[in-house]
N, C-alpha and C. Protein backbone atom coordinates (compact mmCIF):
# COMPACT_ATOMS: atom_id res chain seq x y z
N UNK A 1 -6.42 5.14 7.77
CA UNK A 1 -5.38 6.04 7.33
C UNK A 1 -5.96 7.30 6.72
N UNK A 2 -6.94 7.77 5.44
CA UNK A 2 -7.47 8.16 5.12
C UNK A 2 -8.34 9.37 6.01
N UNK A 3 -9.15 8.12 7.03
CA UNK A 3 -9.68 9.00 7.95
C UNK A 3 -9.19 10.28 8.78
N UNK A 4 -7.89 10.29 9.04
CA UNK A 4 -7.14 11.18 9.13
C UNK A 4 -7.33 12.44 8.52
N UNK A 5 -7.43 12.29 7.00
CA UNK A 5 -7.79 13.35 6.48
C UNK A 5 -9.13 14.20 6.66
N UNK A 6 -10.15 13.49 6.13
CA UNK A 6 -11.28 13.54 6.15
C UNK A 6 -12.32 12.15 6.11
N UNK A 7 -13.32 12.22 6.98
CA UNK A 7 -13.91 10.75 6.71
C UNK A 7 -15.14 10.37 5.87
N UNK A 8 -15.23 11.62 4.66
CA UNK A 8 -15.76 11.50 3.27
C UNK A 8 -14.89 11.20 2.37
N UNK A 9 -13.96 11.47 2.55
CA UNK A 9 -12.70 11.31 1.47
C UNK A 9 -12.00 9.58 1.98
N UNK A 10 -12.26 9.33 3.24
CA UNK A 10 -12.17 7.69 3.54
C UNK A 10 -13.12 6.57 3.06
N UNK A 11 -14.58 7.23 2.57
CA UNK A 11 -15.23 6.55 2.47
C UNK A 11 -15.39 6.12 0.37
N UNK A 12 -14.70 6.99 0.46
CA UNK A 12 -14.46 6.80 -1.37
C UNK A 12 -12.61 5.99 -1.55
N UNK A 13 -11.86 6.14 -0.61
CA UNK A 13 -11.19 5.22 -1.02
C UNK A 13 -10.97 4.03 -1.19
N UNK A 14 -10.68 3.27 -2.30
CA UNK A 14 -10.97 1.63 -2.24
C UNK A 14 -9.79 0.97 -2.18
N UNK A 15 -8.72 1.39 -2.86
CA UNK A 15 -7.14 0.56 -2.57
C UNK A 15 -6.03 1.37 -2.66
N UNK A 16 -4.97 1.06 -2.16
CA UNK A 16 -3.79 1.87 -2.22
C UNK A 16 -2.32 1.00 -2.77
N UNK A 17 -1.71 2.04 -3.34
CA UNK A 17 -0.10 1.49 -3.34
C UNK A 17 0.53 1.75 -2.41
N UNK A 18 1.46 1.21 -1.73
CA UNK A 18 2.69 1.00 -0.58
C UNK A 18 3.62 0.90 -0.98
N UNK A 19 5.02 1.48 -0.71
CA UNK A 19 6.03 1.15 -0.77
C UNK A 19 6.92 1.64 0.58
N UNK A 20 7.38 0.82 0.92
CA UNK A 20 7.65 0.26 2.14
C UNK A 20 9.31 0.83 2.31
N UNK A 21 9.73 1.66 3.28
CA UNK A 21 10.96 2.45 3.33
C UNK A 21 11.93 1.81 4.12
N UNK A 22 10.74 0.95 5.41
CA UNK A 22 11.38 0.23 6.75
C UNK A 22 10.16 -0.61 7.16
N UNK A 23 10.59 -1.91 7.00
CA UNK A 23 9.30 -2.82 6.79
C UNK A 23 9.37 -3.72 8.64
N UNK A 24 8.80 -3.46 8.91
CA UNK A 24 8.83 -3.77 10.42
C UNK A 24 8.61 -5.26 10.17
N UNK A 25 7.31 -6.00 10.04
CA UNK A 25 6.72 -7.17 9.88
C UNK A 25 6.31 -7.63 8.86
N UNK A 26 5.90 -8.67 8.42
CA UNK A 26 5.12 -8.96 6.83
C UNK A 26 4.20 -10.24 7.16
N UNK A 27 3.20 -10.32 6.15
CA UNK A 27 2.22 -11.49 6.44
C UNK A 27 2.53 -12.35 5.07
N UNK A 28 4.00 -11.40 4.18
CA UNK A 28 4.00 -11.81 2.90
C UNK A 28 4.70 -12.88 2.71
N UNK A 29 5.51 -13.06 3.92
CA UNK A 29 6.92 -13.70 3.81
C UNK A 29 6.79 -15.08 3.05
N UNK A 30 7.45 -14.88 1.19
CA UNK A 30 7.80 -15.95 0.73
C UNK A 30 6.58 -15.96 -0.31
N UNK A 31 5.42 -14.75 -0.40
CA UNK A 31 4.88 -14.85 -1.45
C UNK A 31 5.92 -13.92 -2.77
N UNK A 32 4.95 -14.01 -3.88
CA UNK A 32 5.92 -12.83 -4.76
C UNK A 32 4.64 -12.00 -5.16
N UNK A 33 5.63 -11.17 -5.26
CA UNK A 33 4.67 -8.88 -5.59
C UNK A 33 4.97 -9.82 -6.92
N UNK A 34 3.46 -9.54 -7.73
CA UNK A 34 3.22 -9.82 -9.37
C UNK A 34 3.66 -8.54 -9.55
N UNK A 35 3.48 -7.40 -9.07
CA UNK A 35 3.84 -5.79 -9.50
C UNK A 35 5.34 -5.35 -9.14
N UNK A 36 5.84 -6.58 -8.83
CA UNK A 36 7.44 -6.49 -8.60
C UNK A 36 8.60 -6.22 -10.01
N UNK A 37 9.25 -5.31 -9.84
CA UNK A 37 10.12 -5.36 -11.07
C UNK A 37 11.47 -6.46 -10.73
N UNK A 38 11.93 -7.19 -11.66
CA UNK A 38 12.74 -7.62 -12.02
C UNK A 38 13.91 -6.81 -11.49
N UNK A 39 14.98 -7.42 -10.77
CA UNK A 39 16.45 -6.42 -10.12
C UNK A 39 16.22 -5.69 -9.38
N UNK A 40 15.23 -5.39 -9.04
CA UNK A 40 14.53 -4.26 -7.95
C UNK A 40 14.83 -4.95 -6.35
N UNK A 41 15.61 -3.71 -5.31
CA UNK A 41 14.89 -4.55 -3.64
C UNK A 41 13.42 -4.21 -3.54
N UNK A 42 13.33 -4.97 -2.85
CA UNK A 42 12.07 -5.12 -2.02
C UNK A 42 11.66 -3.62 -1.69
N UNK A 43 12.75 -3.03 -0.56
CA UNK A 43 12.01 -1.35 -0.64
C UNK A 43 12.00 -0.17 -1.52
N UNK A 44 12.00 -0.82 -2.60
CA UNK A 44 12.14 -0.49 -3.80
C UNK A 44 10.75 -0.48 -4.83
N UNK A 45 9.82 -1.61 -4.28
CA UNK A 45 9.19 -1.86 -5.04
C UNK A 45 7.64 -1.65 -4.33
N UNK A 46 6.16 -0.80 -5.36
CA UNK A 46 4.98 -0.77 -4.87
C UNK A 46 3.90 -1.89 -4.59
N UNK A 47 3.38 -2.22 -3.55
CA UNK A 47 2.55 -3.21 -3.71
C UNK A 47 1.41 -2.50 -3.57
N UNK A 48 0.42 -3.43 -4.25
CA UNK A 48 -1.64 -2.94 -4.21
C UNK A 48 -1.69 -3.42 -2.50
N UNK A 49 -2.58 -2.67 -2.14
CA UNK A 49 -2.90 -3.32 -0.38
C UNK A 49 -4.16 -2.80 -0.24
N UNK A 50 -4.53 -3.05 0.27
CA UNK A 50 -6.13 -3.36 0.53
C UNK A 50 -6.39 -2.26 1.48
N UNK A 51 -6.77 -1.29 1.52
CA UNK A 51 -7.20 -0.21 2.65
C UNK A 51 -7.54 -0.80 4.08
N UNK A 52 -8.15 -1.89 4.07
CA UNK A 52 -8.33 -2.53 5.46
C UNK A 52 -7.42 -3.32 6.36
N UNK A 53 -6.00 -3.33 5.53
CA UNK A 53 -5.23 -3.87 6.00
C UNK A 53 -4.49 -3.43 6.24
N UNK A 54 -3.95 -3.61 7.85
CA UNK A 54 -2.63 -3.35 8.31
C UNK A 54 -1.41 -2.49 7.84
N UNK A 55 -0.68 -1.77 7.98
CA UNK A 55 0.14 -1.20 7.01
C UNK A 55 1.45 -1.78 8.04
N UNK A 56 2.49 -2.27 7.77
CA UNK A 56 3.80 -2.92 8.24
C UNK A 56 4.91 -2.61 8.22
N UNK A 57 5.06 -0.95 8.57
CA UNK A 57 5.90 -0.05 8.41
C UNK A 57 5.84 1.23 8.61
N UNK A 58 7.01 1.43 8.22
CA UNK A 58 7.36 3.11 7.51
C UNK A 58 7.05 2.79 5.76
N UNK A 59 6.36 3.64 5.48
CA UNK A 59 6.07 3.49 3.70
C UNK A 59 5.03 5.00 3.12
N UNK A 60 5.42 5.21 1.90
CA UNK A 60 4.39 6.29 1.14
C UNK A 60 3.38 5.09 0.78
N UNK A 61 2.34 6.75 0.45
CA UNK A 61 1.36 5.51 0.24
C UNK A 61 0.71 6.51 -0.69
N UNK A 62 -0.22 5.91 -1.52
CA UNK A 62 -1.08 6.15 -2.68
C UNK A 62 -2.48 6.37 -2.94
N UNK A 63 -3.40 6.86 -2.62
CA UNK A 63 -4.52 6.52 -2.56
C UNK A 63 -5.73 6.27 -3.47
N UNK A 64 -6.35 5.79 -3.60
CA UNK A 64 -7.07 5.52 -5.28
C UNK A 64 -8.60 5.74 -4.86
N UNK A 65 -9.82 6.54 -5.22
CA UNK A 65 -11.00 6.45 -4.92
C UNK A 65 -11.45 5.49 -6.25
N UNK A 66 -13.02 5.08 -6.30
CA UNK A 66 -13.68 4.29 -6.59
C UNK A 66 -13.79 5.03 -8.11
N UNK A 67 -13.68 6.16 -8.36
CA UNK A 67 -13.57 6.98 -9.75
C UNK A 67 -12.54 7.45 -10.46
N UNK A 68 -11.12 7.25 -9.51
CA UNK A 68 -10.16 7.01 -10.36
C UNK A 68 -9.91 6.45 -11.43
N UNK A 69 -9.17 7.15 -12.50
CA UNK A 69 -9.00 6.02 -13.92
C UNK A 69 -7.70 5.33 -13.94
């Protein structure tokens, strides 16, 4: 995803937030988001995702390098 941009700026990113607008598929089905709020939907709410993984939608996304605070 990243790479897109630039693929120095891919190589410093380590994880991202997702939040998911139109969720096509999930590998989640039936776990629970610990980063889930309480009363919140689902496309409502950010999950941590792993840069190497799959993205399962339409969703913004977040990007975090290794020097972020």
């Amino acid at each position: 995803m990243a790479c897109g941009i630039s693929k120095q700026f891919a190589e410093k990113i380590i994880v991202c937030k997702v939040k998911y607008s139109k969720r096509i598929a999930t590998l989640d089905e039936g776990l629970l988001n610990p980063e889930a709020e309480d009363g919140k939907e689902e496309q409502d709410q950010w999950f941590a995702w792993d840069v190497n993984r799959v993205l399962e939608g339409d969703c913004e996304l977040v990007l975090f390098k290794f020097d972020d605070p």
